[in-house]
C-alpha atoms as a PDB file:
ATOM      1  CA  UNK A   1       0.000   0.000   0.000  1.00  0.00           C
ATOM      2  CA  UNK A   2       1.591   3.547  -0.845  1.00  0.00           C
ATOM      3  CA  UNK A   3       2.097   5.933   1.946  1.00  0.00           C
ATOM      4  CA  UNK A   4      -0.449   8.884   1.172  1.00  0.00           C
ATOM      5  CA  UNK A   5       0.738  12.352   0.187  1.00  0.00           C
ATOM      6  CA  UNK A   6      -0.259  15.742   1.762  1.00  0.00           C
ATOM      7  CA  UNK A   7      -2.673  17.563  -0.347  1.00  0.00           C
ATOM      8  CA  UNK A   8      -0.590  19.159  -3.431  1.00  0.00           C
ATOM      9  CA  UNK A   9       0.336  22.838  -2.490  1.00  0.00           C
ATOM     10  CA  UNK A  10       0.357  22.091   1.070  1.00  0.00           C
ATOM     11  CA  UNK A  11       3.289  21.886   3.631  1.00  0.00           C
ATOM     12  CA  UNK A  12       3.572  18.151   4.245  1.00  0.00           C
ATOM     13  CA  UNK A  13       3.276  19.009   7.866  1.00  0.00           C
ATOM     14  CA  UNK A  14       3.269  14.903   8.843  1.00  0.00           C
ATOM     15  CA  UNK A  15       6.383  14.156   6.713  1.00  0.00           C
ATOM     16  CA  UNK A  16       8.314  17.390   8.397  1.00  0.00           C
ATOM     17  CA  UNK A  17       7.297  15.782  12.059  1.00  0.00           C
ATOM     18  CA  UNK A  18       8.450  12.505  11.088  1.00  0.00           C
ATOM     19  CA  UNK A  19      11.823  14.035   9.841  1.00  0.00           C
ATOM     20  CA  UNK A  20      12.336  16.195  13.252  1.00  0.00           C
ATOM     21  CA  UNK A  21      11.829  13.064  15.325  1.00  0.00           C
ATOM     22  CA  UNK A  22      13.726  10.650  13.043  1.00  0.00           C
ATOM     23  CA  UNK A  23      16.686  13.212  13.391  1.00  0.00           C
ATOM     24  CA  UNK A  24      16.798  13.146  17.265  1.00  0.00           C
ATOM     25  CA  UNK A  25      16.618   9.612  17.150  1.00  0.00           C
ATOM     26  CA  UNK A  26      19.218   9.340  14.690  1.00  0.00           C
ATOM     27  CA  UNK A  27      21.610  12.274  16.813  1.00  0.00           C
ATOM     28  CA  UNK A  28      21.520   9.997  19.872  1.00  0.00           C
ATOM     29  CA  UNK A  29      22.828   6.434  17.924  1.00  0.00           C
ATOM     30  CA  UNK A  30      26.589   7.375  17.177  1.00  0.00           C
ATOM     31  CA  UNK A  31      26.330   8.596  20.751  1.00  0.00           C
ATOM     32  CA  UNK A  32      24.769   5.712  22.469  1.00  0.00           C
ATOM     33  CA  UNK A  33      27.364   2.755  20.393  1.00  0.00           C
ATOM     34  CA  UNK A  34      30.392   4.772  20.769  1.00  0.00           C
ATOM     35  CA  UNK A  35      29.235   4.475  24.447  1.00  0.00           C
ATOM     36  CA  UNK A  36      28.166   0.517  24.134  1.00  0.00           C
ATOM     37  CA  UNK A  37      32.130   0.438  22.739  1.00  0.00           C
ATOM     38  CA  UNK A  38      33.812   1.824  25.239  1.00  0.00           C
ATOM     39  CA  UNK A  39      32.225   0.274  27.898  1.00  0.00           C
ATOM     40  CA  UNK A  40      32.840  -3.011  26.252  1.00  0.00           C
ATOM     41  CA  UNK A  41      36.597  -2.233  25.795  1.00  0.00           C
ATOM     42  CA  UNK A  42      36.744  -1.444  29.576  1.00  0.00           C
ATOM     43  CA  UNK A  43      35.381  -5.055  30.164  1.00  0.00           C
ATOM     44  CA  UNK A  44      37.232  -6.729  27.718  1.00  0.00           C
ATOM     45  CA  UNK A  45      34.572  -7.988  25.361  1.00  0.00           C
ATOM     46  CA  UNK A  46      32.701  -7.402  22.273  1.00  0.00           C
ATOM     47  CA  UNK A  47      30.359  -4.192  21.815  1.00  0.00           C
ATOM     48  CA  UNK A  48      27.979  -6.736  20.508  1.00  0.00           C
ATOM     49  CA  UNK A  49      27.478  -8.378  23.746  1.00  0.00           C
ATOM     50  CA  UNK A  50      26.964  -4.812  25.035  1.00  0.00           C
ATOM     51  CA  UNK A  51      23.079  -3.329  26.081  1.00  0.00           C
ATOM     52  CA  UNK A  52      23.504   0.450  25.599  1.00  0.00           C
ATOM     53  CA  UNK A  53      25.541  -0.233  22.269  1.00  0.00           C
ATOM     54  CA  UNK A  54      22.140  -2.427  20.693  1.00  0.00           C
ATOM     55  CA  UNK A  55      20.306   0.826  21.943  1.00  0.00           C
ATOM     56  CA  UNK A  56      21.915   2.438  19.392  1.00  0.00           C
ATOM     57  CA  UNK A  57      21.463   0.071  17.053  1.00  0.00           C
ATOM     58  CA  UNK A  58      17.795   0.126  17.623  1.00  0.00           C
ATOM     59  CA  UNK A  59      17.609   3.895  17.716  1.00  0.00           C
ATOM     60  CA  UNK A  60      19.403   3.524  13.716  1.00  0.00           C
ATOM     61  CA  UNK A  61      17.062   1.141  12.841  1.00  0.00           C
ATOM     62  CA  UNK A  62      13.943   3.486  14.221  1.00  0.00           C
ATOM     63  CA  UNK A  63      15.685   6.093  13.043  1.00  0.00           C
ATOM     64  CA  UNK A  64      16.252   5.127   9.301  1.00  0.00           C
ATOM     65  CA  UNK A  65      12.246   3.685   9.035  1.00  0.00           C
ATOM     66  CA  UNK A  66      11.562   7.317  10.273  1.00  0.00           C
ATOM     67  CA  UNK A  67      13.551   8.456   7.248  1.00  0.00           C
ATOM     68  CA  UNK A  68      12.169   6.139   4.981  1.00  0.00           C
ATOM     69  CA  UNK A  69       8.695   7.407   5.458  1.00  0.00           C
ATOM     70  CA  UNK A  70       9.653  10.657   5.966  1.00  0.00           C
ATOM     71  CA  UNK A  71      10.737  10.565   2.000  1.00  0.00           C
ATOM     72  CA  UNK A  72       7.866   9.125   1.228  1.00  0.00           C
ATOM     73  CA  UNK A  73       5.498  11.660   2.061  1.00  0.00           C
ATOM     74  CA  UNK A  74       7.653  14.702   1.498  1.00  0.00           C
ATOM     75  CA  UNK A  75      10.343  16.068  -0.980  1.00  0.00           C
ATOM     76  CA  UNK A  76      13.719  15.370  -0.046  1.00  0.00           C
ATOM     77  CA  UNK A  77      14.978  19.224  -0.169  1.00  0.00           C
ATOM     78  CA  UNK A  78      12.746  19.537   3.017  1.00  0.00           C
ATOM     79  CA  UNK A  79      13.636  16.444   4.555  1.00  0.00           C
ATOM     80  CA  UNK A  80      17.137  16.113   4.583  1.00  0.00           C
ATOM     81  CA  UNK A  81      17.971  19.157   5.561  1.00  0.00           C
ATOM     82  CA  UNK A  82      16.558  18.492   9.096  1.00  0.00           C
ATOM     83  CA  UNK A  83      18.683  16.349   9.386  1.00  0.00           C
ATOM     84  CA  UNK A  84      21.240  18.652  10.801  1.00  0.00           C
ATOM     85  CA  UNK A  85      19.248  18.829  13.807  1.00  0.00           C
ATOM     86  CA  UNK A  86      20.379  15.088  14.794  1.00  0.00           C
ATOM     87  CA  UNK A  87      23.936  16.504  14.300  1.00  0.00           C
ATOM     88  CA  UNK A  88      23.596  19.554  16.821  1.00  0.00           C
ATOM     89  CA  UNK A  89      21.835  17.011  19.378  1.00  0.00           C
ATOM     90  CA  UNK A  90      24.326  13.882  18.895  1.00  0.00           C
ATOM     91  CA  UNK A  91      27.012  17.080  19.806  1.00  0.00           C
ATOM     92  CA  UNK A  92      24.770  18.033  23.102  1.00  0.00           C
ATOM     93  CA  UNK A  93      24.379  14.264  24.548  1.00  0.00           C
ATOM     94  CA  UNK A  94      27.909  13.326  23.485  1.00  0.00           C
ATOM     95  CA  UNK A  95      28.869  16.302  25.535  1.00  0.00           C
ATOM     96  CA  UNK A  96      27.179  15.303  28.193  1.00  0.00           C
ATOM     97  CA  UNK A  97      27.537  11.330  27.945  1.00  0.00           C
ATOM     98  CA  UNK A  98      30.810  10.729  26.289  1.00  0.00           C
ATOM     99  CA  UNK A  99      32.395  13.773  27.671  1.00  0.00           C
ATOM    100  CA  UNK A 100      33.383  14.729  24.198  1.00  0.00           C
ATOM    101  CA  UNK A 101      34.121  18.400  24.651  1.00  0.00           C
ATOM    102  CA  UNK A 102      34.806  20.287  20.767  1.00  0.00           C
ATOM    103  CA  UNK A 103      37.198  22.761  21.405  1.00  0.00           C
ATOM    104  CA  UNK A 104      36.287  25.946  19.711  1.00  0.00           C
ATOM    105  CA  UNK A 105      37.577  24.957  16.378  1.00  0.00           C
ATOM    106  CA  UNK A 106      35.406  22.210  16.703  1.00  0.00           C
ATOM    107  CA  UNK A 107      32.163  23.616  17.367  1.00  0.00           C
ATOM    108  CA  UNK A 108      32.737  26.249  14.423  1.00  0.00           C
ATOM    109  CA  UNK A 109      33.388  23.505  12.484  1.00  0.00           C
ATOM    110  CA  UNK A 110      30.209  21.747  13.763  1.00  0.00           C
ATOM    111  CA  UNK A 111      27.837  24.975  13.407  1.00  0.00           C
ATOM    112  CA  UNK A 112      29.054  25.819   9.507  1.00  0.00           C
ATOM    113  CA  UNK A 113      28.978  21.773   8.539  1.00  0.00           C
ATOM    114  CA  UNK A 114      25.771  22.409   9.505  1.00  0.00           C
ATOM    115  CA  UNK A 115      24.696  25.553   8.468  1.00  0.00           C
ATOM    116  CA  UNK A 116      26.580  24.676   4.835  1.00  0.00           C
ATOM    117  CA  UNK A 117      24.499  21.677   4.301  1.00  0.00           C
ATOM    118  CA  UNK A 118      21.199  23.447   4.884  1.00  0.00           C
ATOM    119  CA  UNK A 119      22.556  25.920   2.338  1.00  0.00           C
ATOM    120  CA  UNK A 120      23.380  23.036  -0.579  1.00  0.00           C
ATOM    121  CA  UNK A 121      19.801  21.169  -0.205  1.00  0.00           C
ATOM    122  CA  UNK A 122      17.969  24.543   0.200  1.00  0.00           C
ATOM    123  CA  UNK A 123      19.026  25.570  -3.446  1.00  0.00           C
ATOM    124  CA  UNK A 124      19.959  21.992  -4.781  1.00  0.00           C
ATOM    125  CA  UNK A 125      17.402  21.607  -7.411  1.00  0.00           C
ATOM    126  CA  UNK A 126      13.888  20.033  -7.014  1.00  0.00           C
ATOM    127  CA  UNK A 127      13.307  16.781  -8.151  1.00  0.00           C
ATOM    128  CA  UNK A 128      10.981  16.269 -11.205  1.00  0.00           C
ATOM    129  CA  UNK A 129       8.384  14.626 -11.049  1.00  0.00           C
ATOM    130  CA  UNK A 130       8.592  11.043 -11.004  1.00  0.00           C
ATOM    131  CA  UNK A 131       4.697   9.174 -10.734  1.00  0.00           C
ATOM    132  CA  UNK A 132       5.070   5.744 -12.391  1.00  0.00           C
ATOM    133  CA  UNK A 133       7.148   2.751 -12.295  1.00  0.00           C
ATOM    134  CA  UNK A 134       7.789   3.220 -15.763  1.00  0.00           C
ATOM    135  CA  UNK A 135       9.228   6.558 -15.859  1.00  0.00           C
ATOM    136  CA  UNK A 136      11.619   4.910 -12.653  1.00  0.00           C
ATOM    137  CA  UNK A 137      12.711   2.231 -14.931  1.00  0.00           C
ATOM    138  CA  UNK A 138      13.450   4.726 -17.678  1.00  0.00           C
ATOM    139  CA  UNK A 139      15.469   6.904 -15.584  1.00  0.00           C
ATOM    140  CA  UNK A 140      17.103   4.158 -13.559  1.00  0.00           C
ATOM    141  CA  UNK A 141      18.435   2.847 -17.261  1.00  0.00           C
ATOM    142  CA  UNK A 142      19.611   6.700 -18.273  1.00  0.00           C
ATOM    143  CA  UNK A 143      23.288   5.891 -18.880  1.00  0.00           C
ATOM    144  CA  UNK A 144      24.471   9.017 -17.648  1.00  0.00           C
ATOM    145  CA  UNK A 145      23.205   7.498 -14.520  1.00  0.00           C
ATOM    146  CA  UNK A 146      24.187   3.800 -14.740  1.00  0.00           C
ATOM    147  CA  UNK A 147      28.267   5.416 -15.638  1.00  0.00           C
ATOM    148  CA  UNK A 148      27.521   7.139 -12.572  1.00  0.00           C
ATOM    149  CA  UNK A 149      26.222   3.988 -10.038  1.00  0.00           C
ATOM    150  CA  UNK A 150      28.918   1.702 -11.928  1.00  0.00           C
ATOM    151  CA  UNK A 151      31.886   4.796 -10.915  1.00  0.00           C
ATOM    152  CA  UNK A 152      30.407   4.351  -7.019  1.00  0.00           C
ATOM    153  CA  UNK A 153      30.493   0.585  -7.077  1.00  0.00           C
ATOM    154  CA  UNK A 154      33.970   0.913  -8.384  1.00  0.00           C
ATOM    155  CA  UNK A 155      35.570   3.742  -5.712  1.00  0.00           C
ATOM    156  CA  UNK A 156      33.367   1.388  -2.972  1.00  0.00           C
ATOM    157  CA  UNK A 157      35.220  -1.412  -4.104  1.00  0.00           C
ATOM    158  CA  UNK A 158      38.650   0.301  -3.873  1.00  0.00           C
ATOM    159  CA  UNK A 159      37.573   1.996  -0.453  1.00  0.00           C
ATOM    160  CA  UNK A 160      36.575  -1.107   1.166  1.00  0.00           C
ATOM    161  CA  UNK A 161      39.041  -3.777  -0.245  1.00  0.00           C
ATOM    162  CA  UNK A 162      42.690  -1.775  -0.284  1.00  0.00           C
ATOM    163  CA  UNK A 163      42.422   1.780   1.345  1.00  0.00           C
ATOM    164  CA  UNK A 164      39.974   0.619   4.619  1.00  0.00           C
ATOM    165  CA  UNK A 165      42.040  -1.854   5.867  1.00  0.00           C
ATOM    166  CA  UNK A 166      45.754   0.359   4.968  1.00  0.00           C
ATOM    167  CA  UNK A 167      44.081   3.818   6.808  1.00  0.00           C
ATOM    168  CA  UNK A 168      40.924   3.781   7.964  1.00  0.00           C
ATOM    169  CA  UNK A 169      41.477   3.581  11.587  1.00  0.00           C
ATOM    170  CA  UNK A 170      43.972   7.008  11.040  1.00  0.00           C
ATOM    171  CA  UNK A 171      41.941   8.806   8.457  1.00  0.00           C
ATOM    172  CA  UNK A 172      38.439   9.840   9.446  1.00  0.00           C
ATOM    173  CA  UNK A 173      37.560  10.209   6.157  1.00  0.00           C
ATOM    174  CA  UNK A 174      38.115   6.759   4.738  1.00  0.00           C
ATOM    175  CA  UNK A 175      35.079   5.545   6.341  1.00  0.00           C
ATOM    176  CA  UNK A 176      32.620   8.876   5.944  1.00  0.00           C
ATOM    177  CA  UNK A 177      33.174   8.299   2.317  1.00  0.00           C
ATOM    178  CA  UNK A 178      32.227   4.661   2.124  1.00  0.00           C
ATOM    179  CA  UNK A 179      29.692   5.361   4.780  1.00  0.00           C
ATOM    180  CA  UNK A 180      28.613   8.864   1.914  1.00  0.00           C
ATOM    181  CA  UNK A 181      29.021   6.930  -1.232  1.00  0.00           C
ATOM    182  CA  UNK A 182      26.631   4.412   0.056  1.00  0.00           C
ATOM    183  CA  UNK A 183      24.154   6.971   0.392  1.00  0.00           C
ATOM    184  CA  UNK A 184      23.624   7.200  -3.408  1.00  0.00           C
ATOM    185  CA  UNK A 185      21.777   4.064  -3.076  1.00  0.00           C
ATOM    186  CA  UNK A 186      19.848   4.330   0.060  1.00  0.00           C
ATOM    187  CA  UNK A 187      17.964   7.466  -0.566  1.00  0.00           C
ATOM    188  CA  UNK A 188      16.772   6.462  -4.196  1.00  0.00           C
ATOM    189  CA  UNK A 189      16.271   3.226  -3.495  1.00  0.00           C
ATOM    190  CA  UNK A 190      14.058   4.341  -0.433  1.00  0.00           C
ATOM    191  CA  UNK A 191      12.107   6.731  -2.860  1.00  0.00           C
ATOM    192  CA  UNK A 192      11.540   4.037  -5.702  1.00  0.00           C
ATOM    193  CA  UNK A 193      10.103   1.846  -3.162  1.00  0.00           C
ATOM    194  CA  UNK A 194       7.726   3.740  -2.017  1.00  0.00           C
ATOM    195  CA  UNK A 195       6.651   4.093  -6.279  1.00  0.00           C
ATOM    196  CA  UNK A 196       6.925   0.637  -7.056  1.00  0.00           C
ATOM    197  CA  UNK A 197       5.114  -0.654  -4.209  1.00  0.00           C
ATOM    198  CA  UNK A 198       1.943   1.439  -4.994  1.00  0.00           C
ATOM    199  CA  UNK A 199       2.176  -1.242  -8.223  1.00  0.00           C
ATOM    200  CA  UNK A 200       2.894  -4.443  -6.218  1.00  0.00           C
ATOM    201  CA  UNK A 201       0.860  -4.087  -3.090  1.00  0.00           C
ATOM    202  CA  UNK A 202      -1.494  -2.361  -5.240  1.00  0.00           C
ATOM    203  CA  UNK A 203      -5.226  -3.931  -6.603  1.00  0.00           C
ATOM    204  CA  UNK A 204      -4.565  -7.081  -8.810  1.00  0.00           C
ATOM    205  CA  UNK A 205      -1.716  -9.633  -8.882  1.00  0.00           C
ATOM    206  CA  UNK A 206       1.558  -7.436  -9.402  1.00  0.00           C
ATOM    207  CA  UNK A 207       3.738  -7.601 -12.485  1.00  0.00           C
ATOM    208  CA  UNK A 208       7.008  -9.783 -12.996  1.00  0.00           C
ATOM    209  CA  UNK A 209       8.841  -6.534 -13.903  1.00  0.00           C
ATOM    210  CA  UNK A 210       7.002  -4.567 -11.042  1.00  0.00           C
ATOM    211  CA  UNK A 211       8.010  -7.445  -8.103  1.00  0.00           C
ATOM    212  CA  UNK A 212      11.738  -7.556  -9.812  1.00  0.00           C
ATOM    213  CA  UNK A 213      12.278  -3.813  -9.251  1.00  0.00           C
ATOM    214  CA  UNK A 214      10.706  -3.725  -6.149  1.00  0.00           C
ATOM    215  CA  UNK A 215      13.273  -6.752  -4.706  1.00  0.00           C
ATOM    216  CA  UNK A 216      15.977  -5.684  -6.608  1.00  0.00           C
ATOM    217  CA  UNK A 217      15.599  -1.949  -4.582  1.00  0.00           C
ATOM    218  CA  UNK A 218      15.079  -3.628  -1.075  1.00  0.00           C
ATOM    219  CA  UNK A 219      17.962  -5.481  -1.783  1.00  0.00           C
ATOM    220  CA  UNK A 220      20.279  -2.939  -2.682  1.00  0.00           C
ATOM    221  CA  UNK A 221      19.116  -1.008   0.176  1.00  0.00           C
ATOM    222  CA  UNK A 222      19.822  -3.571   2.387  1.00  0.00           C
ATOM    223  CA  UNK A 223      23.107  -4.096   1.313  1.00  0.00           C
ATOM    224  CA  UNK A 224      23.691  -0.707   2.106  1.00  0.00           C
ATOM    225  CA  UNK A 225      22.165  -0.018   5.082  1.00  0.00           C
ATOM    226  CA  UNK A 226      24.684  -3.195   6.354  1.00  0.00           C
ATOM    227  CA  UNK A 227      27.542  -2.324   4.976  1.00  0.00           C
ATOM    228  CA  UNK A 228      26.968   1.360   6.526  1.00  0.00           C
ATOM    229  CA  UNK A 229      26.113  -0.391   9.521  1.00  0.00           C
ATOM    230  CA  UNK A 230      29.593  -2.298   9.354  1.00  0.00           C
ATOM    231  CA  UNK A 231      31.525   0.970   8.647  1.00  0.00           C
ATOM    232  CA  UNK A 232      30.385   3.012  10.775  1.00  0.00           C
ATOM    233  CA  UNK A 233      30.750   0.781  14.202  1.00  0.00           C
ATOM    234  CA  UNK A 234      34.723   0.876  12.514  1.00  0.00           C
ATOM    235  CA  UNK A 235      34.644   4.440  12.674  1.00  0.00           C
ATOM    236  CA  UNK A 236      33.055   4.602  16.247  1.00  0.00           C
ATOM    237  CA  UNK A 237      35.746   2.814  17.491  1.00  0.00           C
ATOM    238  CA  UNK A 238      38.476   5.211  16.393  1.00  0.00           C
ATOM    239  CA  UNK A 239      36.942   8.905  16.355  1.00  0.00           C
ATOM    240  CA  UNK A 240      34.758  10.920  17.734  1.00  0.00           C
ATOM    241  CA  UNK A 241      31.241  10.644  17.440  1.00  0.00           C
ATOM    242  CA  UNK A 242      30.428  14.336  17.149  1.00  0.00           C
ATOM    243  CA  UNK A 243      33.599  14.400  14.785  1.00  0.00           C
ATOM    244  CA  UNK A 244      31.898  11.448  12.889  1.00  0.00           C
ATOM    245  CA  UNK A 245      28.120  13.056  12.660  1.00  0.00           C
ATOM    246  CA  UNK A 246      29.053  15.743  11.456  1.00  0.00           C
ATOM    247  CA  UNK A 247      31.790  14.813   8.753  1.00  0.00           C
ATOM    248  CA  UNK A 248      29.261  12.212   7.762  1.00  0.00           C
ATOM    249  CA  UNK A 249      26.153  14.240   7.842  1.00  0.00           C
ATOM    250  CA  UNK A 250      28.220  16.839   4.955  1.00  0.00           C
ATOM    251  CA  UNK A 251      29.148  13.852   2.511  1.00  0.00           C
ATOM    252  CA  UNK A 252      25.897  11.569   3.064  1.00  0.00           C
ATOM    253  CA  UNK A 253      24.055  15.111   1.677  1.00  0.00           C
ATOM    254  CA  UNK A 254      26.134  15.698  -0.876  1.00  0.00           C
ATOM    255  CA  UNK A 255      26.285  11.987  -2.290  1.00  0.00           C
ATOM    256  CA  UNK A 256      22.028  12.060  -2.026  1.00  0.00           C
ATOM    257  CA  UNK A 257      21.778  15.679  -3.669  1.00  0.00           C
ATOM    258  CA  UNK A 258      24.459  14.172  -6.519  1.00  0.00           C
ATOM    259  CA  UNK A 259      23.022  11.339  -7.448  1.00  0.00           C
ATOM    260  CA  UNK A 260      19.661  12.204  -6.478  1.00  0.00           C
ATOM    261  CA  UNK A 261      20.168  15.127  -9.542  1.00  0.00           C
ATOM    262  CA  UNK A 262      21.642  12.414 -11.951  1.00  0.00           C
ATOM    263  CA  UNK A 263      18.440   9.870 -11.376  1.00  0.00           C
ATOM    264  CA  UNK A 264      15.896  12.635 -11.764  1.00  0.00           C
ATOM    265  CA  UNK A 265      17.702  14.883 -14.035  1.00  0.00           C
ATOM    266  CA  UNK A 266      17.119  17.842 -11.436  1.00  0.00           C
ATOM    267  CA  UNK A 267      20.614  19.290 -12.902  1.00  0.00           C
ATOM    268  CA  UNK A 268      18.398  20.929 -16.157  1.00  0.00           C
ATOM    269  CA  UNK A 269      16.070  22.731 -13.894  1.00  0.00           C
ATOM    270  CA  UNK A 270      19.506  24.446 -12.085  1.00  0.00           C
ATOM    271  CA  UNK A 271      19.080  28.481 -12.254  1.00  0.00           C
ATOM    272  CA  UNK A 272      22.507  30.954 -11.862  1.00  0.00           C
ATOM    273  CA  UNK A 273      21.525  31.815  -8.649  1.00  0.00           C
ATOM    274  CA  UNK A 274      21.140  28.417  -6.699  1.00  0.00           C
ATOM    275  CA  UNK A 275      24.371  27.032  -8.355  1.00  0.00           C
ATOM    276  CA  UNK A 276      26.169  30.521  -6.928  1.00  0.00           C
ATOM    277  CA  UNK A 277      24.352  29.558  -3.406  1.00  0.00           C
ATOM    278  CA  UNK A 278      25.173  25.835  -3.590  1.00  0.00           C
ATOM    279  CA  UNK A 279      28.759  26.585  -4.139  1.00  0.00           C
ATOM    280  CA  UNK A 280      28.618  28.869  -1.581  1.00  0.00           C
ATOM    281  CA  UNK A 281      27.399  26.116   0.528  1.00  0.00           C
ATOM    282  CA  UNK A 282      29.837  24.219  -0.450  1.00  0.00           C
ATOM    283  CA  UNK A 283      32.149  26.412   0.872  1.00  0.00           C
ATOM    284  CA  UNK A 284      31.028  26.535   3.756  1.00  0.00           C
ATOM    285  CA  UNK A 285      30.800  22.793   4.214  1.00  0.00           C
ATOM    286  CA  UNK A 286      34.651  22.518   3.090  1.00  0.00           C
ATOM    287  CA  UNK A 287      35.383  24.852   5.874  1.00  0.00           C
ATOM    288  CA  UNK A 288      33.689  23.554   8.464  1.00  0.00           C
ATOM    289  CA  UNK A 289      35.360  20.009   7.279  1.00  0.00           C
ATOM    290  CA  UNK A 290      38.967  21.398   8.039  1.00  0.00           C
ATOM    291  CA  UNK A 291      38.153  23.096  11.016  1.00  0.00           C
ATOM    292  CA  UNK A 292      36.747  19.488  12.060  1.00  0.00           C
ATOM    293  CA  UNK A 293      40.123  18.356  10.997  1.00  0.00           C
ATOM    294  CA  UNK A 294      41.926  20.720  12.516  1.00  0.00           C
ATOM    295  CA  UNK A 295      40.189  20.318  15.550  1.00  0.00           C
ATOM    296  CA  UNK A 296      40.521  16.410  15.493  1.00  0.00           C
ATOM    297  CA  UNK A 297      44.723  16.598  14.752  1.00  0.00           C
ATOM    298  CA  UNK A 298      44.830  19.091  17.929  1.00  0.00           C
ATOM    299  CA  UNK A 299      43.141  16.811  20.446  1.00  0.00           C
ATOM    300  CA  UNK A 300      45.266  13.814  19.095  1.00  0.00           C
ATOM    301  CA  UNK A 301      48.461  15.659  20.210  1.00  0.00           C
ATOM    302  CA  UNK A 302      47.246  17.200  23.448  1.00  0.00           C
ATOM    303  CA  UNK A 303      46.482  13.513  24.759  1.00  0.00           C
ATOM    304  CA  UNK A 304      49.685  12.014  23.343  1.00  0.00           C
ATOM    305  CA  UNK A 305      50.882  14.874  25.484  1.00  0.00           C
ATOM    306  CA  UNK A 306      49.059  14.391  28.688  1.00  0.00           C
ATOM    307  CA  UNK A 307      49.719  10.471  28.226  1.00  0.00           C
END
């Protein structure tokens, strides 16, 4: 059954609430399994056997459902920009939890990560107007996209099977962009589900074609969502989670509003104007990013210091 729309012209008030929530939920799960980590290293087992670390994992799991309806019943410009409320609260409780004090550089960094983001999806380019499976199908088969999904698969590939295992526990940034890159699945895939299953769930026995798209999306976004899953419990264990949520919040966005622009060929409706704001976002973002960095390199020195 297809999740219902609000009336055409309207705020979609109930997918804006189910965004807000989903992002609080989401800002406390880096928090709670970097917590369900630590705790376990102090006992000298495995996170997994670890209560407040499967919090977390349920709070992702609520979380990303949340999402998943959320861009169901309202455009994706509105929704994912809210999600930089989960990254101001995952900064508040892992404050106050984890103890993870950002030093100044940090917060700035935090605040225009932030800030930036909102920017990029506020001007990024509205998606057209997608309404059947068969206009899905047609753009899923665009070859400027499949080059695209094929150039992902291959820098995942390269990420996960030499790079990961040479510097990812020294170089934030080797997970966020597997973690990012994986995002140009999850958020289309989570979109054509919610078409395709008006056809399969719908009146009448569904089509062969219609019930093969609809499994092949659940199954590539449940690759995904695993193999985010995976990566980001690495991560945990070696950074920061504010550090993390925030880096990751910048790249996830950018990955969705790139690829999202590619499926739906949002990139022809682009005025002068929004691609002068979005690089200004961008900007911003990049900023923020290095202060992060910045921030990250000084409070690995002070405790090799104090050690």
């Amino acid at each position: 059954m297809a999740i219902d729309s609000e009336p055409s012209g309207s705020l979609p008030v109930t997918g804006i609430v189910i965004a807000v929530v989903s992002s609080f939920i989401n800002g406390s799960t880096f928090v709670l399994q970097k917590k369900g980590i630590l705790r376990s290293r102090d006992k000298g087992r495995s996170y997994l056997k670890d209560v407040v670390w499967w919090s977390g994992t349920l709070s992702m799991i609520v979380g990303q459902t949340g999402n998943f309806l959320a861009y169901n019943v309202a455009p994706a410009v509105i929704v994912t920009p809210l999600g930089a409320l989960g990254v101001l609260f995952g900064a508040v409780l892992g404050s106050w939890i984890l103890k993870e004090h950002l030093n100044i550089l940090g917060k700035l960094g935090c605040v225009l990560c932030c800030c930036g983001s909102v920017v990029l999806i506020s001007h990024a380019p509205k998606a057209g107007a997608v309404t059947s499976r068969l206009e899905l199908e047609e753009r899923l088969s665009d070859p400027v996209f499949v080059m695209y999904a094929l150039l992902v698969v291959l820098l995942l590939v390269i990420l996960i099977v030499w790079i990961a295992p040479a510097h990812g526990t020294s170089n934030i940034m080797v997970y966020v962009a597997i973690c990012s890159l994986l995002g140009s699945f999850t958020v289309p895939s989570s979109k054509g589900l919610g078409l395709v299953s008006q056809d399969v769930f719908g009146e009448g026995p569904p089509s062969s074609r219609a019930l093969a798209l609809f499994l092949g999306l659940l199954g590539t976004l449940a690759v995904s969502i695993l193999i985010q899953f995976f990566f980001i419990s690495k991560a945990l264990e070696c950074f920061s989670s504010n550090m993390f949520d925030a880096i990751y919040y910048v790249t996830f966005t950018s990955t969705v509003i790139l690829a999202s622009a590619l499926l739906f060929k949002e990139w022809t409706a682009l005025t002068l104007a929004d691609s002068l704001a979005m690089l200004c976002g961008l900007t911003t973002v990049c900023v923020g990013v290095i202060l992060l960095r910045i921030s990250q390199e000084a409070l690995i020195i002070w405790k090799k210091k104090t050690d």
